[in-house]
PDB file of N, CA and C in Angstrom:
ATOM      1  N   UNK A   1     -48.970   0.213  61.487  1.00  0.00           N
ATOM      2  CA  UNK A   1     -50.290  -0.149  60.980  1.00  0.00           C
ATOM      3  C   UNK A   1     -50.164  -0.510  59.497  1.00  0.00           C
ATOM      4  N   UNK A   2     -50.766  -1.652  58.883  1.00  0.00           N
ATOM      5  CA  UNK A   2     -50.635  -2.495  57.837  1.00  0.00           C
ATOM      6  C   UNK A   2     -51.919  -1.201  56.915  1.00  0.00           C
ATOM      7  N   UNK A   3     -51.322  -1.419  55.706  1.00  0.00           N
ATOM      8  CA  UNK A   3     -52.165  -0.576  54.462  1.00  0.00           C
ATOM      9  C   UNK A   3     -53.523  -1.657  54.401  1.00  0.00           C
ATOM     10  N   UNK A   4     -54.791  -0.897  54.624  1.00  0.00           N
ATOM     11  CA  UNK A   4     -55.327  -1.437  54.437  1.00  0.00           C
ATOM     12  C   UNK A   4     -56.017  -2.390  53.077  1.00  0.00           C
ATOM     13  N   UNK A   5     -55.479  -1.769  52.307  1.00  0.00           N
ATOM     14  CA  UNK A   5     -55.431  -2.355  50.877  1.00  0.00           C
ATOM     15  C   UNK A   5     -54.758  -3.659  50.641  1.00  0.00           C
ATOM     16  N   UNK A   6     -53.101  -3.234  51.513  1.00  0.00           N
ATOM     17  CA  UNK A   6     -52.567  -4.953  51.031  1.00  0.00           C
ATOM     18  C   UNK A   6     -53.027  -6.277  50.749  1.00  0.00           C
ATOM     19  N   UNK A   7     -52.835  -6.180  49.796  1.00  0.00           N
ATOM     20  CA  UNK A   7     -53.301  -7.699  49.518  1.00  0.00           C
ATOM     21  C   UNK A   7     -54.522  -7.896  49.106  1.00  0.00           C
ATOM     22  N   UNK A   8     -55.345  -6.595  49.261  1.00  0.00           N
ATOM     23  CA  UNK A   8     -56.957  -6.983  48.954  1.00  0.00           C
ATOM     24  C   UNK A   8     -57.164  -5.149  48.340  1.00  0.00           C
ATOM     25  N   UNK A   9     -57.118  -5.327  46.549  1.00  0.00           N
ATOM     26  CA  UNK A   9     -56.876  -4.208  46.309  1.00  0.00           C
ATOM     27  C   UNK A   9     -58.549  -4.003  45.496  1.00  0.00           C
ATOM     28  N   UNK A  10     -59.362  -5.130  45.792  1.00  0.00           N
ATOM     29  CA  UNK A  10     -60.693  -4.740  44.925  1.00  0.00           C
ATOM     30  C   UNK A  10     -61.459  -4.052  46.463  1.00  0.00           C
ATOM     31  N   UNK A  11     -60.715  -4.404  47.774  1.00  0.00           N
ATOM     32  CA  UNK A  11     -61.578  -3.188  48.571  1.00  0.00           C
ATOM     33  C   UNK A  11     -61.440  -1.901  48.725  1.00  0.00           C
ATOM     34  N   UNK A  12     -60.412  -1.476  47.986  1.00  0.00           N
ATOM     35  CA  UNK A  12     -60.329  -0.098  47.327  1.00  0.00           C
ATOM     36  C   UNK A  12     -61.898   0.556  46.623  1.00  0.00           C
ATOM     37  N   UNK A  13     -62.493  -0.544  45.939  1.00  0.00           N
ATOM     38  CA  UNK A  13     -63.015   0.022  45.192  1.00  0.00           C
ATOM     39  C   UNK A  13     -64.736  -0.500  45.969  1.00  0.00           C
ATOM     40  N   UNK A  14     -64.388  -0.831  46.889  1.00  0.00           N
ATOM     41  CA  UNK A  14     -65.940  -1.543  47.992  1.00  0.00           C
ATOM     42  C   UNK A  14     -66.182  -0.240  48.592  1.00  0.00           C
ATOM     43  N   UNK A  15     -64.792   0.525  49.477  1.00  0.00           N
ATOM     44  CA  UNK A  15     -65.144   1.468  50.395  1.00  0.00           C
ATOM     45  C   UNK A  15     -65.457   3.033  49.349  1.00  0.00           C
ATOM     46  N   UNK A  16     -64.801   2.423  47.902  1.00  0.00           N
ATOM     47  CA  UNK A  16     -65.299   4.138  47.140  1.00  0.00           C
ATOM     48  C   UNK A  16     -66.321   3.436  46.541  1.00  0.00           C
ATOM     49  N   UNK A  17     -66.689   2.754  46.957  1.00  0.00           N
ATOM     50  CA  UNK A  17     -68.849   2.298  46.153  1.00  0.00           C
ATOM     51  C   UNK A  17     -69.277   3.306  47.713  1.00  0.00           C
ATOM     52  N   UNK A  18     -69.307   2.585  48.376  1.00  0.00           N
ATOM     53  CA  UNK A  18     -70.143   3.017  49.722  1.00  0.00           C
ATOM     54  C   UNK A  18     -70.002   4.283  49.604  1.00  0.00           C
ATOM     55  N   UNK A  19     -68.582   4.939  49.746  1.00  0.00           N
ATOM     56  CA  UNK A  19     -68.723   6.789  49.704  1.00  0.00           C
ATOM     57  C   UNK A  19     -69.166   7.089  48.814  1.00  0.00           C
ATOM     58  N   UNK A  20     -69.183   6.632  47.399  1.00  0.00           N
ATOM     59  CA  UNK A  20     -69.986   7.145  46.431  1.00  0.00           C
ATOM     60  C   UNK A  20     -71.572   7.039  46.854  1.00  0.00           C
ATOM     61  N   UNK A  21     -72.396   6.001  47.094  1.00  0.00           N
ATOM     62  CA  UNK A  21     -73.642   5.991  47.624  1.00  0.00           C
ATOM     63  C   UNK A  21     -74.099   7.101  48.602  1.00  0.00           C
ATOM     64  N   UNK A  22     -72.969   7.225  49.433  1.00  0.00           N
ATOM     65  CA  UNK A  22     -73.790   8.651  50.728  1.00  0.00           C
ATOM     66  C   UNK A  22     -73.027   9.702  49.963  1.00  0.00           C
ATOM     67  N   UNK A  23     -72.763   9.872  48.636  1.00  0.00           N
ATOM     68  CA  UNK A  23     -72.470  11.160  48.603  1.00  0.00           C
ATOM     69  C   UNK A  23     -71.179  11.859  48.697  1.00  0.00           C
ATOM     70  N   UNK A  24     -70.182  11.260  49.276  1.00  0.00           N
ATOM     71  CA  UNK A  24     -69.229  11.420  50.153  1.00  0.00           C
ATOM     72  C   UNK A  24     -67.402  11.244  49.136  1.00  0.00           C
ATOM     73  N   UNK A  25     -68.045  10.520  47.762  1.00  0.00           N
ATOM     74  CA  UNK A  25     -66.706  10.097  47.313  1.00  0.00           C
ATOM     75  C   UNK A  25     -65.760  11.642  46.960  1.00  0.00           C
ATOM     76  N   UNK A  26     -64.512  11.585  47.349  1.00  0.00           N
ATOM     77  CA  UNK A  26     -63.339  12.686  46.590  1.00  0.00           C
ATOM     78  C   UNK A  26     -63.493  12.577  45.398  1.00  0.00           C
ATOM     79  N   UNK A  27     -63.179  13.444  44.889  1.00  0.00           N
ATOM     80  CA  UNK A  27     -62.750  13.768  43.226  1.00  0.00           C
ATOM     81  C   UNK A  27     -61.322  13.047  42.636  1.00  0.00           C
ATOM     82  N   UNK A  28     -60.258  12.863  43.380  1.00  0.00           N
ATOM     83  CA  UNK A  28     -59.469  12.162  43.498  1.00  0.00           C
ATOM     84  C   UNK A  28     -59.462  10.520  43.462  1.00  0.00           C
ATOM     85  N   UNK A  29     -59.991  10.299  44.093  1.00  0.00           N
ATOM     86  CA  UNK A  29     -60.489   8.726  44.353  1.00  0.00           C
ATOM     87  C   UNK A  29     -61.445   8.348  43.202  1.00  0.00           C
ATOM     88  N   UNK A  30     -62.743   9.027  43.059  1.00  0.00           N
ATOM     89  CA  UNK A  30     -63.203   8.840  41.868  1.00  0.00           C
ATOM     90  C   UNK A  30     -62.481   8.425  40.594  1.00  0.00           C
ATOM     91  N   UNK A  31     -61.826   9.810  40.358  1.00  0.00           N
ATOM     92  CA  UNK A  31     -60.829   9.736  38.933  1.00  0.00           C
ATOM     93  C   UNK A  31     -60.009   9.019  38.829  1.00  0.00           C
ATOM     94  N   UNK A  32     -59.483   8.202  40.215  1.00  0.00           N
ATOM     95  CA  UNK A  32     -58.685   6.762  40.465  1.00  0.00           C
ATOM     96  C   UNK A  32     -59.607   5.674  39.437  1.00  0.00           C
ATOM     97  N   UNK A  33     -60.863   5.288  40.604  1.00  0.00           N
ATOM     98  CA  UNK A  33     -61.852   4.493  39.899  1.00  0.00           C
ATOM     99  C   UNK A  33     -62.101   4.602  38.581  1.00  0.00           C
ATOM    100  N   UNK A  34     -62.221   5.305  38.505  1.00  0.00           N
ATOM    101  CA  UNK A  34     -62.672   5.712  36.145  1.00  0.00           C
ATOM    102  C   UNK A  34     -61.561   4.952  35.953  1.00  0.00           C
ATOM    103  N   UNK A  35     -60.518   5.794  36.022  1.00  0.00           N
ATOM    104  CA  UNK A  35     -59.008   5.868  35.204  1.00  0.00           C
ATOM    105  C   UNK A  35     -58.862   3.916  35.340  1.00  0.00           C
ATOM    106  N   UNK A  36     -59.313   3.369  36.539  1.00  0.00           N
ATOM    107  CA  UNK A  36     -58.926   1.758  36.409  1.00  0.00           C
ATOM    108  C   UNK A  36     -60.241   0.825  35.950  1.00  0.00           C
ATOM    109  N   UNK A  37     -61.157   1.766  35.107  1.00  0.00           N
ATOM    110  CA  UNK A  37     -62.333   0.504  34.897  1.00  0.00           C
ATOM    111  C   UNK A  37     -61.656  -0.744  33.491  1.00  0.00           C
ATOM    112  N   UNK A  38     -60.556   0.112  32.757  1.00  0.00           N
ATOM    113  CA  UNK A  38     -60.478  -0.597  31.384  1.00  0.00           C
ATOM    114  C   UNK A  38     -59.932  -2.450  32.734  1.00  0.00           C
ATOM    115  N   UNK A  39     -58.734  -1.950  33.511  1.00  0.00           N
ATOM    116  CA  UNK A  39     -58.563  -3.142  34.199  1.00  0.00           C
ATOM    117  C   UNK A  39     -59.161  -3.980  34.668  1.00  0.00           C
ATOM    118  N   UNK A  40     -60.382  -3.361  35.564  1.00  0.00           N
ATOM    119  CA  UNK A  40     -61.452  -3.574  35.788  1.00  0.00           C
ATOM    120  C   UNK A  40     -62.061  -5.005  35.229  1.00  0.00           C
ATOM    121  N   UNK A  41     -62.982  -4.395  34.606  1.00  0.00           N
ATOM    122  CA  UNK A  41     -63.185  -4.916  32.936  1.00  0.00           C
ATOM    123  C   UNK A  41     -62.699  -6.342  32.691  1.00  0.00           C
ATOM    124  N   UNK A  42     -61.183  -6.188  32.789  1.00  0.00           N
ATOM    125  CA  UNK A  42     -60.160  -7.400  32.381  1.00  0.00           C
ATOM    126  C   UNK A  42     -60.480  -7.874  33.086  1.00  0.00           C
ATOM    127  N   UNK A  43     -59.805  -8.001  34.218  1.00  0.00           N
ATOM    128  CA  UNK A  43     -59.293  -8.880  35.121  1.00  0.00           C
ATOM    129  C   UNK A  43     -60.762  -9.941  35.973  1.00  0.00           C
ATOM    130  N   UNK A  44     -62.145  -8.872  35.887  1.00  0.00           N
ATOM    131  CA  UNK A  44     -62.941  -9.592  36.634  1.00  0.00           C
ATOM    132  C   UNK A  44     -64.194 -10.095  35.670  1.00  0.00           C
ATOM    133  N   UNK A  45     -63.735  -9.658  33.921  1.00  0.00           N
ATOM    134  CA  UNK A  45     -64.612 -10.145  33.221  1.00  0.00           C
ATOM    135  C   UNK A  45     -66.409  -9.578  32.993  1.00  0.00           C
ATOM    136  N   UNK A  46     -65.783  -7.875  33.715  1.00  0.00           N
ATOM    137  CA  UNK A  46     -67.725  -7.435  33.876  1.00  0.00           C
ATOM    138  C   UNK A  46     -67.476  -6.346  32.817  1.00  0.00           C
ATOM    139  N   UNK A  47     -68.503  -5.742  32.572  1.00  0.00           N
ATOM    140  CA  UNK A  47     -68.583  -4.652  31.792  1.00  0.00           C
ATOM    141  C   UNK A  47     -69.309  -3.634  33.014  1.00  0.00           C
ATOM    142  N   UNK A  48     -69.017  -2.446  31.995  1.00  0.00           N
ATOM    143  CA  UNK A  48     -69.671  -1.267  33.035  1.00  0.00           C
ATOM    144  C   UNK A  48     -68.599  -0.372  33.120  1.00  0.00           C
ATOM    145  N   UNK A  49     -69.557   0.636  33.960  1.00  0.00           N
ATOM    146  CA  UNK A  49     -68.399   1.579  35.155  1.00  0.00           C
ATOM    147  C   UNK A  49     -68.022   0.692  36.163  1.00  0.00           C
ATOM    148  N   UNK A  50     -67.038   1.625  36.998  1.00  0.00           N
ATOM    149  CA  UNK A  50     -66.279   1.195  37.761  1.00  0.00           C
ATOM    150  C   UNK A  50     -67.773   0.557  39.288  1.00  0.00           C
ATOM    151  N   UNK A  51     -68.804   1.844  39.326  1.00  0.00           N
ATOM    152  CA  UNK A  51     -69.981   1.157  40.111  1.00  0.00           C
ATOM    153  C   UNK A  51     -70.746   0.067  40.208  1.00  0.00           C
ATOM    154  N   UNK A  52     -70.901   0.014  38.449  1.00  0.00           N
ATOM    155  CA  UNK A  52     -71.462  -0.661  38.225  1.00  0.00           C
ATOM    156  C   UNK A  52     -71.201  -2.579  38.398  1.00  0.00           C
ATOM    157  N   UNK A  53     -69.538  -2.250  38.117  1.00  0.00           N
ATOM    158  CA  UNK A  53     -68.609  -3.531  37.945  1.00  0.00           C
ATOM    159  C   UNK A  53     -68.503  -4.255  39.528  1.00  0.00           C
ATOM    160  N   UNK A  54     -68.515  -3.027  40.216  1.00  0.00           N
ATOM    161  CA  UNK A  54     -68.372  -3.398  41.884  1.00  0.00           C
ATOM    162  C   UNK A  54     -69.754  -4.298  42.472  1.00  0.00           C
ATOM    163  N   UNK A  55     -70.887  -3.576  42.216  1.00  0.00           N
ATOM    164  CA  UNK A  55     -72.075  -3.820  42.480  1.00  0.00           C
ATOM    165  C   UNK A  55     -72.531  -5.346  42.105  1.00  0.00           C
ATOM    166  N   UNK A  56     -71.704  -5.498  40.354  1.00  0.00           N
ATOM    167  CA  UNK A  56     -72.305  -7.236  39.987  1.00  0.00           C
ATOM    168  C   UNK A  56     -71.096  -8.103  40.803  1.00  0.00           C
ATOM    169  N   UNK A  57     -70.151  -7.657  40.756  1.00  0.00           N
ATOM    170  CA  UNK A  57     -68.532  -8.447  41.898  1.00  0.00           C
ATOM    171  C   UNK A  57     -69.559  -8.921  43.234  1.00  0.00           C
ATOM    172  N   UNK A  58     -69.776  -7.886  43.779  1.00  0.00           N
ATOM    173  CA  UNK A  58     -70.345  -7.903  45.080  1.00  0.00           C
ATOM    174  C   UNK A  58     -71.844  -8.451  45.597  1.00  0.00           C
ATOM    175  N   UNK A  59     -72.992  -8.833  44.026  1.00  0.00           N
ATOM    176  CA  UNK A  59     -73.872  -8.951  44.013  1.00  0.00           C
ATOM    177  C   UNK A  59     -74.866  -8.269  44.960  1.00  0.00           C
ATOM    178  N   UNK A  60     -74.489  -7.046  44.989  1.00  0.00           N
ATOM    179  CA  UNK A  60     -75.246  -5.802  45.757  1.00  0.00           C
ATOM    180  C   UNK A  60     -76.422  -5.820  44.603  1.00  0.00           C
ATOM    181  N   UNK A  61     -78.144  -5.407  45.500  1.00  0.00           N
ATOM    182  CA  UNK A  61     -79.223  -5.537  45.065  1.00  0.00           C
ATOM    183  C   UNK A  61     -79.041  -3.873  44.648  1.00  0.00           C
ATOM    184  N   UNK A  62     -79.958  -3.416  43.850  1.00  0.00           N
ATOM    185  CA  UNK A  62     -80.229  -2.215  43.536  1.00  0.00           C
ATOM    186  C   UNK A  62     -80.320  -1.090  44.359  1.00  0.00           C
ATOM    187  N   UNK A  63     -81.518  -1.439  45.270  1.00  0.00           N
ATOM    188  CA  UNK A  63     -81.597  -0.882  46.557  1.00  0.00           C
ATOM    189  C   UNK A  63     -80.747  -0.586  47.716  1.00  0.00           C
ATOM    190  N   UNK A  64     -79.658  -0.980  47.469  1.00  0.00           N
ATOM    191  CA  UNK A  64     -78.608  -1.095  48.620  1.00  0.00           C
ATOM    192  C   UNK A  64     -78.119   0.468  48.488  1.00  0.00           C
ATOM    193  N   UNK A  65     -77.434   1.498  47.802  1.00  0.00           N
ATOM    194  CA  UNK A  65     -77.019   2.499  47.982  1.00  0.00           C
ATOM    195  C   UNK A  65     -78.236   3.481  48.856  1.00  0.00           C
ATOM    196  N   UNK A  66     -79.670   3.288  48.454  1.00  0.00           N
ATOM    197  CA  UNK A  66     -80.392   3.897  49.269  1.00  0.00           C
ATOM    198  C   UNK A  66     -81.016   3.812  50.735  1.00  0.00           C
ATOM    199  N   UNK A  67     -80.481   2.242  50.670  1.00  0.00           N
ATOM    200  CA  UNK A  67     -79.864   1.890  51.917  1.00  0.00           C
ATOM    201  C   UNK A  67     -79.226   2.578  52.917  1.00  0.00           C
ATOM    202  N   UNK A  68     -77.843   2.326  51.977  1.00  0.00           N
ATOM    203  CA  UNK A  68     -77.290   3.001  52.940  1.00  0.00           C
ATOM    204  C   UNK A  68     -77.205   4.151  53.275  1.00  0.00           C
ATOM    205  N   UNK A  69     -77.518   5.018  52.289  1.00  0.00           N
ATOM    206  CA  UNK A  69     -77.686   6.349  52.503  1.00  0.00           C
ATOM    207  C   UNK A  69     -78.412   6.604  53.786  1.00  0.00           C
ATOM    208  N   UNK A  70     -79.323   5.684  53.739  1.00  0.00           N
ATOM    209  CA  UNK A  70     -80.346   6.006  55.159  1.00  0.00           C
ATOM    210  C   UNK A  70     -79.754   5.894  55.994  1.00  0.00           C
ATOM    211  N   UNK A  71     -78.893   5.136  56.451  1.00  0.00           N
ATOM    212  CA  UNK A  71     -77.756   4.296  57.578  1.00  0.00           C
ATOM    213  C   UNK A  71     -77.278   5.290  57.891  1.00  0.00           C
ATOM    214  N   UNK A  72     -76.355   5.848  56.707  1.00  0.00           N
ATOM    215  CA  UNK A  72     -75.368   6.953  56.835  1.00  0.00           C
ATOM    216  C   UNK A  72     -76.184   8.013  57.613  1.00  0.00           C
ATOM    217  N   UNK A  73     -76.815   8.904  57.001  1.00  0.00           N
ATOM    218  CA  UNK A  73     -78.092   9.788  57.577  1.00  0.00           C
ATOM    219  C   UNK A  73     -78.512   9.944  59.108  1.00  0.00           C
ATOM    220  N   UNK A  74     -79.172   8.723  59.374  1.00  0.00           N
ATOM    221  CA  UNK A  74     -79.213   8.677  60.771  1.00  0.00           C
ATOM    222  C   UNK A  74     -78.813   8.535  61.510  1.00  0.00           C
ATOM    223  N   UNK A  75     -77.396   7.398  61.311  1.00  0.00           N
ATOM    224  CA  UNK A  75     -75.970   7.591  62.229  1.00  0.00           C
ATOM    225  C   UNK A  75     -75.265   8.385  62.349  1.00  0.00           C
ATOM    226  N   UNK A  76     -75.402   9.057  61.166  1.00  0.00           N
ATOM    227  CA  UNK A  76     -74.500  10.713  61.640  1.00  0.00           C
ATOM    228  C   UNK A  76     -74.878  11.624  62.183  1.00  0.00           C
ATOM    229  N   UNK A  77     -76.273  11.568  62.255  1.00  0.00           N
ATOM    230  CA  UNK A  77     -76.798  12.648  63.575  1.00  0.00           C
ATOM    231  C   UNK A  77     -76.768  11.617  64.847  1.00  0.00           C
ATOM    232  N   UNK A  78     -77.154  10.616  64.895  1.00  0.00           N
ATOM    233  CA  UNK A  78     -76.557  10.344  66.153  1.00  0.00           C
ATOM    234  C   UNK A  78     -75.326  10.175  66.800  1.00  0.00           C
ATOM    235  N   UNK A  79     -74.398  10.447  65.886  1.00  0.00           N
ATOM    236  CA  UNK A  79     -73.187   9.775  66.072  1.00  0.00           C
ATOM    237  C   UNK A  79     -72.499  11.765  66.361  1.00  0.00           C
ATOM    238  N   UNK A  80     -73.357  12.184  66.038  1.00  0.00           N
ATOM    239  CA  UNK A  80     -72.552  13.896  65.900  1.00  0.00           C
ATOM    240  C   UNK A  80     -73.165  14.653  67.194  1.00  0.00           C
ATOM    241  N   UNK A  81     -74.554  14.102  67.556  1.00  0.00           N
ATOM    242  CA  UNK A  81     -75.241  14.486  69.010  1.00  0.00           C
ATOM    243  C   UNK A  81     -74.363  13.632  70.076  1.00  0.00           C
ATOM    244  N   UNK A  82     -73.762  12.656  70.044  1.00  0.00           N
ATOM    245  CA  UNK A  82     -73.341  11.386  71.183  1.00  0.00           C
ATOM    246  C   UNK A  82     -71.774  12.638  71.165  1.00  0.00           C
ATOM    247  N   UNK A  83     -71.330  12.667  70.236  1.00  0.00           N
ATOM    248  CA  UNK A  83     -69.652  12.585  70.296  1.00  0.00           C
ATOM    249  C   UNK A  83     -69.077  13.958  70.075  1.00  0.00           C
ATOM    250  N   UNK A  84     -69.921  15.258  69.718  1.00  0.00           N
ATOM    251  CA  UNK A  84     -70.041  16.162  69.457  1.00  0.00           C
ATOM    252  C   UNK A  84     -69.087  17.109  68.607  1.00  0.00           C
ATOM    253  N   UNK A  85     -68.594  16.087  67.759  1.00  0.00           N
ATOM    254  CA  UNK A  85     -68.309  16.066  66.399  1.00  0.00           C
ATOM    255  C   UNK A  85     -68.878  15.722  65.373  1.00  0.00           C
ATOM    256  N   UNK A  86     -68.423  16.434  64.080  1.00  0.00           N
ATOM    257  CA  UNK A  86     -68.807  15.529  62.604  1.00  0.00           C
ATOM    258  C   UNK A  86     -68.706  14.029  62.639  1.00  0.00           C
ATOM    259  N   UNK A  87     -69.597  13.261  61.981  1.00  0.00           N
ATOM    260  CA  UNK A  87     -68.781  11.897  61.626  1.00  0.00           C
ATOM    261  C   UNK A  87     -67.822  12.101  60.735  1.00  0.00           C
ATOM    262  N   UNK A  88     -67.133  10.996  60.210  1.00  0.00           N
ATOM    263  CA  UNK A  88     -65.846  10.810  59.483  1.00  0.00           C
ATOM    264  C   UNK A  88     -66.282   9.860  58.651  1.00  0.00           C
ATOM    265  N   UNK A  89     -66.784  10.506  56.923  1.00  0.00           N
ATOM    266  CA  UNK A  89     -67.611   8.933  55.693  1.00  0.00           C
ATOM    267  C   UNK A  89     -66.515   8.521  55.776  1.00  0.00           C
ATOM    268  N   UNK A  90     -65.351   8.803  55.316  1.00  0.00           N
ATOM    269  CA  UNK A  90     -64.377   7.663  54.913  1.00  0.00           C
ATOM    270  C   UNK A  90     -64.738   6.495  56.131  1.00  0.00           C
ATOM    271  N   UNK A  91     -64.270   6.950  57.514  1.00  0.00           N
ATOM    272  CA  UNK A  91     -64.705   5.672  58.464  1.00  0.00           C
ATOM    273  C   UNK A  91     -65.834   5.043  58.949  1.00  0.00           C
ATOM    274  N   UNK A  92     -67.024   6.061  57.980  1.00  0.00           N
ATOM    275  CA  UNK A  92     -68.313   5.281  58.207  1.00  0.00           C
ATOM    276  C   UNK A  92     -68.310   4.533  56.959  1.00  0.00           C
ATOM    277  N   UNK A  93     -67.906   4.477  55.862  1.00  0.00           N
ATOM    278  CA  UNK A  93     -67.181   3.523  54.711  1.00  0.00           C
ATOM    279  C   UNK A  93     -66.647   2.397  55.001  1.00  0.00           C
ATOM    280  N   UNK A  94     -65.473   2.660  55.671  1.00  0.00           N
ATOM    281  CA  UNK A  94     -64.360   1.261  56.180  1.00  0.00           C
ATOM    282  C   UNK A  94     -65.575   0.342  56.986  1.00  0.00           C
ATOM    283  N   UNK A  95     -65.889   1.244  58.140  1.00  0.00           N
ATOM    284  CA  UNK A  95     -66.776   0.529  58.992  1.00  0.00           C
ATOM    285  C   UNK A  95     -67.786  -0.332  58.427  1.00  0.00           C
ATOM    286  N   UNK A  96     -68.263  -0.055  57.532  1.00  0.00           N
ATOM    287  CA  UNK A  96     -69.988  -0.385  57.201  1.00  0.00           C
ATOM    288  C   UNK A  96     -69.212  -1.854  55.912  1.00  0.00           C
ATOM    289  N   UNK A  97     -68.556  -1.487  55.689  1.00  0.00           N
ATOM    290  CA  UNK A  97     -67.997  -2.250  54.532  1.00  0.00           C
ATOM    291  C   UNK A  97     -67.235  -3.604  55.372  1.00  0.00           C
ATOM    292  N   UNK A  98     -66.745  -3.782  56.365  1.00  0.00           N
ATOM    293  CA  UNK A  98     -66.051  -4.307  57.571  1.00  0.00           C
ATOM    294  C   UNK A  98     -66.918  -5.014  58.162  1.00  0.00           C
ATOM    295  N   UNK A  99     -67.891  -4.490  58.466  1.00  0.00           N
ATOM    296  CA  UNK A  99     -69.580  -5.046  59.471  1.00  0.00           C
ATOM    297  C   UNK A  99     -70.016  -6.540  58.445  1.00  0.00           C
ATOM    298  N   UNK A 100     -70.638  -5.346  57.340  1.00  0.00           N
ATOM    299  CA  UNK A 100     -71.245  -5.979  56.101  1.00  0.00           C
ATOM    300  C   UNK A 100     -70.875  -6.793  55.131  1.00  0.00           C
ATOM    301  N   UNK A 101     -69.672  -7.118  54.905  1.00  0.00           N
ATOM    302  CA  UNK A 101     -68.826  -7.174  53.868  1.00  0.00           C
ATOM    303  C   UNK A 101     -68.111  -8.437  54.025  1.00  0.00           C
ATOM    304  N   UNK A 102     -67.599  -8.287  55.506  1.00  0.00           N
ATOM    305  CA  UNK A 102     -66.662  -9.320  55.868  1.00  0.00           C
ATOM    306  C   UNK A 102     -65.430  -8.855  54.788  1.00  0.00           C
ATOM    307  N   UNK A 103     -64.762 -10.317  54.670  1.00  0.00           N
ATOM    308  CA  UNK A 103     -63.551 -10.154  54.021  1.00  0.00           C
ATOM    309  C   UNK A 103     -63.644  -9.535  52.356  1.00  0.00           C
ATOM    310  N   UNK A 104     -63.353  -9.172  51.747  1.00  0.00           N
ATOM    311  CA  UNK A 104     -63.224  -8.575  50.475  1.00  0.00           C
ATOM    312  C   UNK A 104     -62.206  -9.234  49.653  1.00  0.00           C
TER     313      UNK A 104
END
């Protein structure tokens, strides 16, 4: 199985917007994101945090994290009554970002 990153390393920072929105981002991954906004910055010409920089890249409306939060929310109780497990944010991340997103 191919890294999903290869080759497309700003969706690194698509699927830790989305987990950040439901709540869901690691502490790890975060401190990734910080630690690379100065690059950030460079390479795509925005200012901001690392959220913020993603959000104008992506031309995500304001409203979209509360969005999805809702998404997240109600698919995970249905998705935890159907399958009778937890969901999994990281793969409700990949997923929703994959659906929505298309290519990155």
């Amino acid at each position: 199985m191919s890294d999903r990153y290869e080759d497309k390393p700003f969706l690194r920072y698509v699927d830790a917007w989305v987990l950040n929105a439901i709540g869901h981002l690691d502490e790890p991954t975060r401190a990734y994101c910080v630690a690379m906004e100065p690059t950030l910055r460079q390479s795509l010409g925005q200012a901001g945090s690392w959220t913020e920089i993603v959000a104008k890249q992506m031309k995500f409306p304001p409203e979209l994290p509360a969005q999805i939060r809702k998404i997240w929310e109600e698919g995970k109780l249905r998705f935890e009554a159907g399958n009778g497990r937890p969901a999994d944010p990281a793969q409700f991340a990949m997923t929703f970002v994959d659906r929505n997103f298309g290519r990155v």
